[in-house]
N, C-alpha and C. Protein backbone atom coordinates (compact mmCIF):
# COMPACT_ATOMS: atom_id res chain seq x y z
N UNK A 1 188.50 112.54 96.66
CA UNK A 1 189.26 112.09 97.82
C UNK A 1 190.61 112.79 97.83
N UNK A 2 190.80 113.00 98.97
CA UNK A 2 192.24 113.93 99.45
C UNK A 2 193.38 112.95 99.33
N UNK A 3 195.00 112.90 98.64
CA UNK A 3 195.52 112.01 98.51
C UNK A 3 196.73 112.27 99.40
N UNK A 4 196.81 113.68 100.06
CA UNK A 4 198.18 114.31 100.29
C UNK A 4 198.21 113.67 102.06
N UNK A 5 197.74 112.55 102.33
CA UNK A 5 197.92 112.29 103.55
C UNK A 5 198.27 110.87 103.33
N UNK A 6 198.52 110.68 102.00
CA UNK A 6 199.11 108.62 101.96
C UNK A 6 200.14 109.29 101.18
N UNK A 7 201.18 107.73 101.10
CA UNK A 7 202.16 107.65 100.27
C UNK A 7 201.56 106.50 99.12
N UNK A 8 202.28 106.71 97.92
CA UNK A 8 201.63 105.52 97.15
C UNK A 8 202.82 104.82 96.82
N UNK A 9 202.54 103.54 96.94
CA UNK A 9 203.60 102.23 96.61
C UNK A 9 203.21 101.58 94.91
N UNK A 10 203.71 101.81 93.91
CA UNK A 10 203.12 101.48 92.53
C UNK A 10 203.36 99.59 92.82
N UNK A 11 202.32 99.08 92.30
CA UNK A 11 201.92 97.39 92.63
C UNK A 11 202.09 97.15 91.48
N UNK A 12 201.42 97.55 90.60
CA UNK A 12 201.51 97.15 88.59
C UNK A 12 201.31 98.03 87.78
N UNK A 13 201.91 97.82 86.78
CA UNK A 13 201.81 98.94 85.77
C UNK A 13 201.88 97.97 84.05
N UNK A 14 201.00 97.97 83.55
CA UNK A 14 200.97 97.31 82.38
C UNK A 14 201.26 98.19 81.18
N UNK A 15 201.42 99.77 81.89
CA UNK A 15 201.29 99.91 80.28
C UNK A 15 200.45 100.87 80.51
N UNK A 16 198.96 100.45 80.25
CA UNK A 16 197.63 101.24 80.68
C UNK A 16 197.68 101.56 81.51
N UNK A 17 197.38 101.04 82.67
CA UNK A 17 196.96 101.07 83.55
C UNK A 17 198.23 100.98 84.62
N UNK A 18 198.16 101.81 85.98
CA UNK A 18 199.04 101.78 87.19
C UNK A 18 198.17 101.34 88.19
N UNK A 19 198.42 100.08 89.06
CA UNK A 19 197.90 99.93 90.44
C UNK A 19 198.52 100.34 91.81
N UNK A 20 198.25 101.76 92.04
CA UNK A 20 198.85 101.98 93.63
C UNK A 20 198.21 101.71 94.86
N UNK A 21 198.81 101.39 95.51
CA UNK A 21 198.37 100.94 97.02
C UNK A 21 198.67 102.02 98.21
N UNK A 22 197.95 102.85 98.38
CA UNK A 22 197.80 104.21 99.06
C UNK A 22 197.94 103.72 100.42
N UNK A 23 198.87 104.43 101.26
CA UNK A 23 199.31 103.82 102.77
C UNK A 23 199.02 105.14 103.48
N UNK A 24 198.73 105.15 104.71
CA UNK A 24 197.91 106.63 105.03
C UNK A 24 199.65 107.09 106.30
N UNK A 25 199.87 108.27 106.02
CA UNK A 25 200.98 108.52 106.67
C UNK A 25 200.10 108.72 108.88
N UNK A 26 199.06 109.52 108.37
CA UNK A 26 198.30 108.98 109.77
C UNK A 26 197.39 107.96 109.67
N UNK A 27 197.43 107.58 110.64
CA UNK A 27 197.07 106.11 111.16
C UNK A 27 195.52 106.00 110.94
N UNK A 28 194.93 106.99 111.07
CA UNK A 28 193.48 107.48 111.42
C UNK A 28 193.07 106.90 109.84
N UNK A 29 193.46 107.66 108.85
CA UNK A 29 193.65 107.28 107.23
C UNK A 29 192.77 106.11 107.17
N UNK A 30 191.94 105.49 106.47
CA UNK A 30 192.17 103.98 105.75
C UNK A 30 192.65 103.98 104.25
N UNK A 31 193.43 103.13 104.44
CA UNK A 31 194.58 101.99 102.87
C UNK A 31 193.33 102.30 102.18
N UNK A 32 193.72 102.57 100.92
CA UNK A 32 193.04 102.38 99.25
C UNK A 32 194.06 101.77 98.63
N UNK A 33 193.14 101.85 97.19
CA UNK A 33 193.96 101.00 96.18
C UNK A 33 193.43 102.16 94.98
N UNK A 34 194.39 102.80 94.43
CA UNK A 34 194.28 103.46 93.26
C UNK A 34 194.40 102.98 92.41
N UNK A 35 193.28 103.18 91.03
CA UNK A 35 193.87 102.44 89.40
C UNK A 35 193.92 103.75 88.76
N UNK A 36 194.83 104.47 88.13
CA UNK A 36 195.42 104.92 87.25
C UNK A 36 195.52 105.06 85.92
N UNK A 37 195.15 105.84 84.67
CA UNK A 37 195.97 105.51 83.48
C UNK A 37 197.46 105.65 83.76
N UNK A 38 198.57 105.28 83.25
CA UNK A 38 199.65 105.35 82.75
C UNK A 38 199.69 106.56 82.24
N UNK A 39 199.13 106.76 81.22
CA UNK A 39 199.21 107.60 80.24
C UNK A 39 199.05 109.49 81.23
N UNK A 40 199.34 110.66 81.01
CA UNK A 40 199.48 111.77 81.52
C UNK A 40 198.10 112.14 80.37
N UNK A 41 197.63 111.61 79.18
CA UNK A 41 196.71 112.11 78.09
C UNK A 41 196.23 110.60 77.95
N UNK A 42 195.56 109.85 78.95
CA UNK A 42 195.22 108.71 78.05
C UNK A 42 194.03 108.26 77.06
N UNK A 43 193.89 107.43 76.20
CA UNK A 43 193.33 107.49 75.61
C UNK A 43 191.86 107.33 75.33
N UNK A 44 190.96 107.16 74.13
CA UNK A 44 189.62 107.43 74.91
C UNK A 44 189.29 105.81 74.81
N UNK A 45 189.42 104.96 75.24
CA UNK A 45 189.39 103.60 75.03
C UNK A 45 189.67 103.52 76.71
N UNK A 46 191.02 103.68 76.81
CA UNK A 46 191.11 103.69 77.90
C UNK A 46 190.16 104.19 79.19
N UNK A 47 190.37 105.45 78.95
CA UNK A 47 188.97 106.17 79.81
C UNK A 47 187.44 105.51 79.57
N UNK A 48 188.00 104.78 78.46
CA UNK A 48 186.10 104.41 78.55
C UNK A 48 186.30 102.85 79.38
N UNK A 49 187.05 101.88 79.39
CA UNK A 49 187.14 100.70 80.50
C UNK A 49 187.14 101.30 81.56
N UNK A 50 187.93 102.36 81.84
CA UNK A 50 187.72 102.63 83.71
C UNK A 50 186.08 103.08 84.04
N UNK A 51 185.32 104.11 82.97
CA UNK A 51 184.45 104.27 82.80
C UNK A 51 183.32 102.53 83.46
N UNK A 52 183.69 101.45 82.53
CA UNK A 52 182.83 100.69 82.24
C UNK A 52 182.97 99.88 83.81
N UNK A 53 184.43 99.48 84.42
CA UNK A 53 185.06 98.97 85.40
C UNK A 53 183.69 99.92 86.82
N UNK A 54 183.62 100.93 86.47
CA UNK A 54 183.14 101.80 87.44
C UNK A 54 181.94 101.25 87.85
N UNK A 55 180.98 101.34 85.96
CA UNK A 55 179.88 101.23 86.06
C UNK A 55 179.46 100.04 87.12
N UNK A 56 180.11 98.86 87.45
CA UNK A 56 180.25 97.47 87.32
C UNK A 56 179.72 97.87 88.93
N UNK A 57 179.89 98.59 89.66
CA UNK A 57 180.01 98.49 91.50
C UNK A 57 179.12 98.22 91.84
N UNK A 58 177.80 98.60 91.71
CA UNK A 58 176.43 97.94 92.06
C UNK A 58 176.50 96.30 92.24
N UNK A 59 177.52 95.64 90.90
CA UNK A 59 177.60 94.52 91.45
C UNK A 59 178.63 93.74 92.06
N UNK A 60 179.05 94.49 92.81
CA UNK A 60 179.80 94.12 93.62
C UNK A 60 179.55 93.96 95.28
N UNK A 61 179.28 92.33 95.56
CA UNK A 61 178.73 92.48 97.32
C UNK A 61 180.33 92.58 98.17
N UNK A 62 179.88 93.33 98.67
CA UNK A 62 180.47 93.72 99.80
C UNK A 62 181.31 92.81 100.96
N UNK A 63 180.63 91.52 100.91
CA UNK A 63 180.93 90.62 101.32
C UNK A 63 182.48 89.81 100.95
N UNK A 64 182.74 90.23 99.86
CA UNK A 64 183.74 89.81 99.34
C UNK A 64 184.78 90.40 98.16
N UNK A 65 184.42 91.69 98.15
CA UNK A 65 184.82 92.70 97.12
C UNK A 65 184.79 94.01 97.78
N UNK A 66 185.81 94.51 97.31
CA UNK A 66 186.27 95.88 97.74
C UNK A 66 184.68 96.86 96.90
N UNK A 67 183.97 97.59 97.38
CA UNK A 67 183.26 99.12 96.54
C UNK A 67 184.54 100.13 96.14
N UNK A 68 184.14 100.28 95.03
CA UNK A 68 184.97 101.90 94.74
C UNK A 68 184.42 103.12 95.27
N UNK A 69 185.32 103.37 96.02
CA UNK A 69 184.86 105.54 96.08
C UNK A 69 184.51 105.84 94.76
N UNK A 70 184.54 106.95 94.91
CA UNK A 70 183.37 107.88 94.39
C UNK A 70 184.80 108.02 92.63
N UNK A 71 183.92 108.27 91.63
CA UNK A 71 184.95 108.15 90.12
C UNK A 71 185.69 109.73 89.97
N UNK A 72 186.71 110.14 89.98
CA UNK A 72 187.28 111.70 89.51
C UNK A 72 188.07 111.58 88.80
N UNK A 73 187.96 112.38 87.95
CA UNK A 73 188.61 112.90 86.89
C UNK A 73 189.56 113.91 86.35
């Protein structure tokens, strides 16, 4: 996904993990929600929960839960 058409507003940052909230500078855009390592090298623990967080989308209905786009690295 192309990011150079939102601004990002940082929501949380624990440490690990950063939650940004992607605002689309055109209108056309739709809002995401980015999760982040913190880390610029993070670690392999880390990469492996976002990994596992990923795996998880199948169960997620739609009805009441956001789907994730597509995982990059």
């Amino acid at each position: 996904m192309q990011l150079s058409g939102y601004s990002l507003d940082r929501l949380c940052d624990d440490g690990e993990f950063i939650l940004y909230r992607a605002h689309a500078k055109p209108t056309e855009l739709p809002p995401v929600l980015l999760l982040a390592p913190a880390s610029a090298r993070p670690s392999p623990e880390t990469l492996k929960k976002i990994d596992h967080e990923y795996s998880l989308r199948s169960e997620l209905d739609s009805a009441w839960a956001v789907r994730p786009l597509p995982f990059h690295r």
